[in-house]
Protein backbone atom coordinates (compact mmCIF):
# COMPACT_ATOMS: atom_id res chain seq x y z
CA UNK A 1 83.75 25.23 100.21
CA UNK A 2 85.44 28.35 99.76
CA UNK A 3 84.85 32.16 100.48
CA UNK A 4 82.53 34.56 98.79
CA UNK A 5 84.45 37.62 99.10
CA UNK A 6 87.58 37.49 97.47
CA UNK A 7 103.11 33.00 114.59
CA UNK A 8 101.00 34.97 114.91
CA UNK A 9 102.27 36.37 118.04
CA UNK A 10 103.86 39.55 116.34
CA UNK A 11 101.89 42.56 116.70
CA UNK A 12 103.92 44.29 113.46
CA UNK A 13 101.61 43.13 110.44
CA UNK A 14 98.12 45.10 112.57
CA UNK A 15 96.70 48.66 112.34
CA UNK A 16 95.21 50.34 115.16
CA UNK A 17 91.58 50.62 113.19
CA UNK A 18 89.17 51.39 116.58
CA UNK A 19 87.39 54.35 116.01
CA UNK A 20 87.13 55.73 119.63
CA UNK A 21 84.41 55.20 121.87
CA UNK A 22 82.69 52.33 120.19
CA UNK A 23 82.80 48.64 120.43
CA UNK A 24 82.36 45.38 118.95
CA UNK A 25 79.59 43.75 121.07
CA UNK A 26 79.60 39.84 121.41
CA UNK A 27 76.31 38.23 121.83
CA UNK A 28 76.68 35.88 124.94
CA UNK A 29 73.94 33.20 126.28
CA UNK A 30 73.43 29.83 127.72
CA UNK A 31 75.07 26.95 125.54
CA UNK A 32 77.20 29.71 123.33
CA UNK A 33 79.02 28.23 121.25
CA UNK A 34 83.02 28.76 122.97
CA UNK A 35 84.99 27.99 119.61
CA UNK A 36 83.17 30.26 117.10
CA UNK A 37 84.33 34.11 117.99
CA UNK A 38 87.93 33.27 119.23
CA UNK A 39 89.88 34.11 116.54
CA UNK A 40 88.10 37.09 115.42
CA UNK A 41 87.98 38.91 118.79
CA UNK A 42 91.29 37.70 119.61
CA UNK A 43 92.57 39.66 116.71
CA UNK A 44 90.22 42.60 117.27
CA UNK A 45 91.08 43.46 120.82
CA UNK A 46 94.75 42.90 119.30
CA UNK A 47 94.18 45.29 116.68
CA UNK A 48 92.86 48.40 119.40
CA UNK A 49 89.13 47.77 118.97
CA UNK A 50 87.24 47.11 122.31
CA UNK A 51 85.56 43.95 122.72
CA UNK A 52 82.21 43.71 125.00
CA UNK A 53 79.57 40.82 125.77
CA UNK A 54 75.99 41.44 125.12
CA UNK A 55 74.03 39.15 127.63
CA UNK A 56 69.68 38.76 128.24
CA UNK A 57 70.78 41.07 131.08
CA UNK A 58 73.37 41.17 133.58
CA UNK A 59 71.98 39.96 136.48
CA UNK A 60 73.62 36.38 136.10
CA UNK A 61 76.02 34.87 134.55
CA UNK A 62 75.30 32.50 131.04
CA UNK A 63 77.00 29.19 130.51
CA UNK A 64 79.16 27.51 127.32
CA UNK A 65 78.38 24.95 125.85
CA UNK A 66 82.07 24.29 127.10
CA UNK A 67 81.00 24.95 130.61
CA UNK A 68 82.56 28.19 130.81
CA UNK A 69 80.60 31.18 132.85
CA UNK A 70 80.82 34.39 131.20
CA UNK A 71 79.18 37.66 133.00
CA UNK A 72 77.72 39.72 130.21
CA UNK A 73 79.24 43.36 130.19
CA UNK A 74 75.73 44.92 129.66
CA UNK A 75 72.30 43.81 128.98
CA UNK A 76 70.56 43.61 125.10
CA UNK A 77 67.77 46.40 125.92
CA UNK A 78 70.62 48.93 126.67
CA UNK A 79 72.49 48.33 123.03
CA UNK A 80 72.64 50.48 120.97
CA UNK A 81 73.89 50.68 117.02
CA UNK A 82 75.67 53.92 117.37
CA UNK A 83 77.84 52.64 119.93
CA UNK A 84 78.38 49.81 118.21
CA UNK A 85 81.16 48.64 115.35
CA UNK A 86 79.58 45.30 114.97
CA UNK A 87 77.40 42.92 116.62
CA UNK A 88 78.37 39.08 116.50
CA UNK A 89 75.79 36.56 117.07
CA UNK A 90 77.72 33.03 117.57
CA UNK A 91 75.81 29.61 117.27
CA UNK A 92 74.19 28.50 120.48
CA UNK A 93 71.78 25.11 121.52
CA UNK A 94 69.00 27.30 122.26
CA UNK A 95 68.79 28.92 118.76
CA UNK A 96 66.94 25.42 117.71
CA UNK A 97 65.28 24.44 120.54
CA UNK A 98 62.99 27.88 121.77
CA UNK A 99 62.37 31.39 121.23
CA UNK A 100 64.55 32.74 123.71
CA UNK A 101 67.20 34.08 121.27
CA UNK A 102 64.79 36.02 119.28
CA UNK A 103 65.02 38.89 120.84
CA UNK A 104 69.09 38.78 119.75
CA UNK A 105 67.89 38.46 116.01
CA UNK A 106 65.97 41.48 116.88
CA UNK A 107 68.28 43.43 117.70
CA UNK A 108 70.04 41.93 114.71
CA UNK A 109 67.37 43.63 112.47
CA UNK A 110 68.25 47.18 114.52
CA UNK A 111 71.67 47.06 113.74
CA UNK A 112 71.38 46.21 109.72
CA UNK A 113 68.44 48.84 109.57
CA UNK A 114 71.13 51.57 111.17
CA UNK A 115 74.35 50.66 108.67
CA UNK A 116 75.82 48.76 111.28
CA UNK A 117 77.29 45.52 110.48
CA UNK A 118 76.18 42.13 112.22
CA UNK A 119 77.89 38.79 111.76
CA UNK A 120 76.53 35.46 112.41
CA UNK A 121 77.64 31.64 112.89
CA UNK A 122 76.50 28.94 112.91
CA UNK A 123 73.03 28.80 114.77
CA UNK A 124 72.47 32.20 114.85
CA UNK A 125 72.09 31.75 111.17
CA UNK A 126 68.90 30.38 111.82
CA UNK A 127 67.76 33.22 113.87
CA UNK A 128 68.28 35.44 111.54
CA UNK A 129 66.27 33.49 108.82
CA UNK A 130 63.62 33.79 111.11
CA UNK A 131 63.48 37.36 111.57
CA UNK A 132 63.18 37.66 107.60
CA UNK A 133 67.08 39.00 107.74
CA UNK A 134 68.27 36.17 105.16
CA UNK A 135 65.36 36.65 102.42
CA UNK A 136 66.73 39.33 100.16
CA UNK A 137 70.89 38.85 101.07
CA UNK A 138 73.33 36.46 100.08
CA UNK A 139 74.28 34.24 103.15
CA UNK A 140 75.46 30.93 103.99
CA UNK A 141 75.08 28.92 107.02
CA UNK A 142 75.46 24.58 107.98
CA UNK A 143 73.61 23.48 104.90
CA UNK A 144 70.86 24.92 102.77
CA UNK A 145 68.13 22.74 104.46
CA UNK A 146 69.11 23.52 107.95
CA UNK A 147 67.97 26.82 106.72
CA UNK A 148 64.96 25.98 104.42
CA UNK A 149 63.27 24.38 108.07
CA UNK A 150 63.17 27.82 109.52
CA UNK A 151 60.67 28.50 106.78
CA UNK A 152 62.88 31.67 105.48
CA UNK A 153 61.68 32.75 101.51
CA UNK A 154 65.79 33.54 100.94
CA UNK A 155 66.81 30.05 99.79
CA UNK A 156 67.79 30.89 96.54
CA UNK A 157 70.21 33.55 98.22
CA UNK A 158 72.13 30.54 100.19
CA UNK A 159 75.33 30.75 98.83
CA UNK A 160 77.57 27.15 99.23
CA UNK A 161 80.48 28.59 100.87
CA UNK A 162 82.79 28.86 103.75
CA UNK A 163 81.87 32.65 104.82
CA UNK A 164 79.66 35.35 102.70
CA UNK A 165 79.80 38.99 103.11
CA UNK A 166 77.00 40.84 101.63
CA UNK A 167 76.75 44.52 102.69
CA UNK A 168 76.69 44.61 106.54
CA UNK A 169 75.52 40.77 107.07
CA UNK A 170 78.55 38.31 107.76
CA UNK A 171 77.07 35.02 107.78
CA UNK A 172 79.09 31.32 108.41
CA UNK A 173 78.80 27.82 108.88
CA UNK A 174 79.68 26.63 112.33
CA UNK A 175 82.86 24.95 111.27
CA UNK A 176 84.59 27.65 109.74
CA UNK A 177 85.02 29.99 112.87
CA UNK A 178 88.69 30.93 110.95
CA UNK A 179 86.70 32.06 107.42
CA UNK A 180 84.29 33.36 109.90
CA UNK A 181 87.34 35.56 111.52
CA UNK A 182 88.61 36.89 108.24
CA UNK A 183 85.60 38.59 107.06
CA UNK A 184 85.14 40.53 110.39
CA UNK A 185 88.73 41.61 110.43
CA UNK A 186 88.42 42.48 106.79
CA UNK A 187 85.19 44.42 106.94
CA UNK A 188 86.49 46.43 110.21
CA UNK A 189 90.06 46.95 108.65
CA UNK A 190 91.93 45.08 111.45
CA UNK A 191 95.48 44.49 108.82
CA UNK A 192 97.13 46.49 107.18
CA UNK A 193 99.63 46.72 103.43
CA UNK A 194 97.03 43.37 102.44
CA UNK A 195 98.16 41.22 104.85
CA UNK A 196 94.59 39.76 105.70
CA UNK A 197 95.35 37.23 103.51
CA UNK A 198 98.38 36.04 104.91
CA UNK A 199 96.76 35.72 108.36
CA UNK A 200 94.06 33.39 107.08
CA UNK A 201 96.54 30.88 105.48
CA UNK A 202 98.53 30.99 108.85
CA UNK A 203 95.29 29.87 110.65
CA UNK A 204 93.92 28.34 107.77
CA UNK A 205 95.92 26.08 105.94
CA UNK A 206 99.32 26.40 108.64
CA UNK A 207 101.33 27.97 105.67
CA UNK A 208 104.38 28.14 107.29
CA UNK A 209 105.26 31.21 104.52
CA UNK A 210 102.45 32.89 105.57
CA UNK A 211 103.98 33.80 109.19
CA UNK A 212 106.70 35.66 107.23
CA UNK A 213 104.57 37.12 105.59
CA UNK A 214 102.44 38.64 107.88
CA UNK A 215 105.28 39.93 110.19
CA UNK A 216 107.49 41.37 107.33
């Protein structure tokens, strides 16, 4: 597959895009998928923006599916779009096994109704399908049919591709967490003179010119 929308360790090839006083918010809950946001908030907080977790609440900590315990910075009933750059939803068990996510798919709907941007892997794909969010935008996700069992009227919107950007939705398949990356540091700005491009065939494809390239 291939994108929709057309080492590393140098800082010199990144802007300082964060407008001040808002955040990109990371949706975090039991069995979260650890390998989907790395490279994309990795980058961000790299870039200047600040980088938060979104929990059910904060009175415990949730647990990867890695087995990593992460203690959500604030609770989902106290987020808010306007302080908000983007939310991220990332893949999760629990996305296709219960209702408990729902309420993140929710807030999902929030953030696209306010001109904020939201960006989904994975599992939360599915979420959003069932919150009506996929019927009337181009998005991808696994495969069409992992889709089509949420009972979602956007099939013909599924778009057989790596990562799709349409308007403020990101949307991804849960093994391209690098695609994934590029379209949230493209639609936030994170590089600078082009060089978004270069970055993904560093990560991508380990184009060896591509390091050069990004810290020229």
């Amino acid at each position: 597959m291939t994108a929709d929308t057309s080492s590393a360790s140098s800082t010199t090839a990144v802007a300082d895009t964060a407008p001040a006083g808002r955040a990109v918010h990371v949706a975090v809950y039991d069995t979260f998928a650890d390998w989907e946001t790395g490279h994309a908030t990795a980058w961000l907080a790299r870039t200047g923006h600040t980088v938060r977790t979104v929990g059910p609440d904060t009175d415990r900590p949730v647990t990867t599916i890695g087995g990593l315990r992460i203690q959500p910075d604030l609770g989902l009933d106290t987020l808010r779009p306007e302080d908000s750059e983007l939310l991220i939803l990332t893949g999760a068990d629990l996305w296709d096994t219960d209702d408990e996510l729902a309420p993140f798919a929710r807030k999902a709907r929030e953030f696209l109704d306010a001109g904020v941007p939201v960006a989904a892997i994975c599992g939360a794909t599915a979420g959003l399908a069932r919150e009506g969010l996929l019927d009337d935008r181009k998005h991808t996700s696994a495969v069409p049919f992992y889709l089509a069992a949420t009972g979602y009227e956007g099939g013909e919107y599924y778009v057989d591709s790596d990562a799709v950007t349409d308007g403020d939705l990101i949307t991804a398949g849960p093994t391209e967490p690098v695609a994934f990356a590029r379209e949230v540091l493209g639609r936030l700005g994170a590089f600078e003179d082009g060089k978004l491009d270069a970055w993904y065939r560093l990560f991508h494809d380990s184009d060896p010119e591509a390091f050069e390239e990004l810290n020229a």
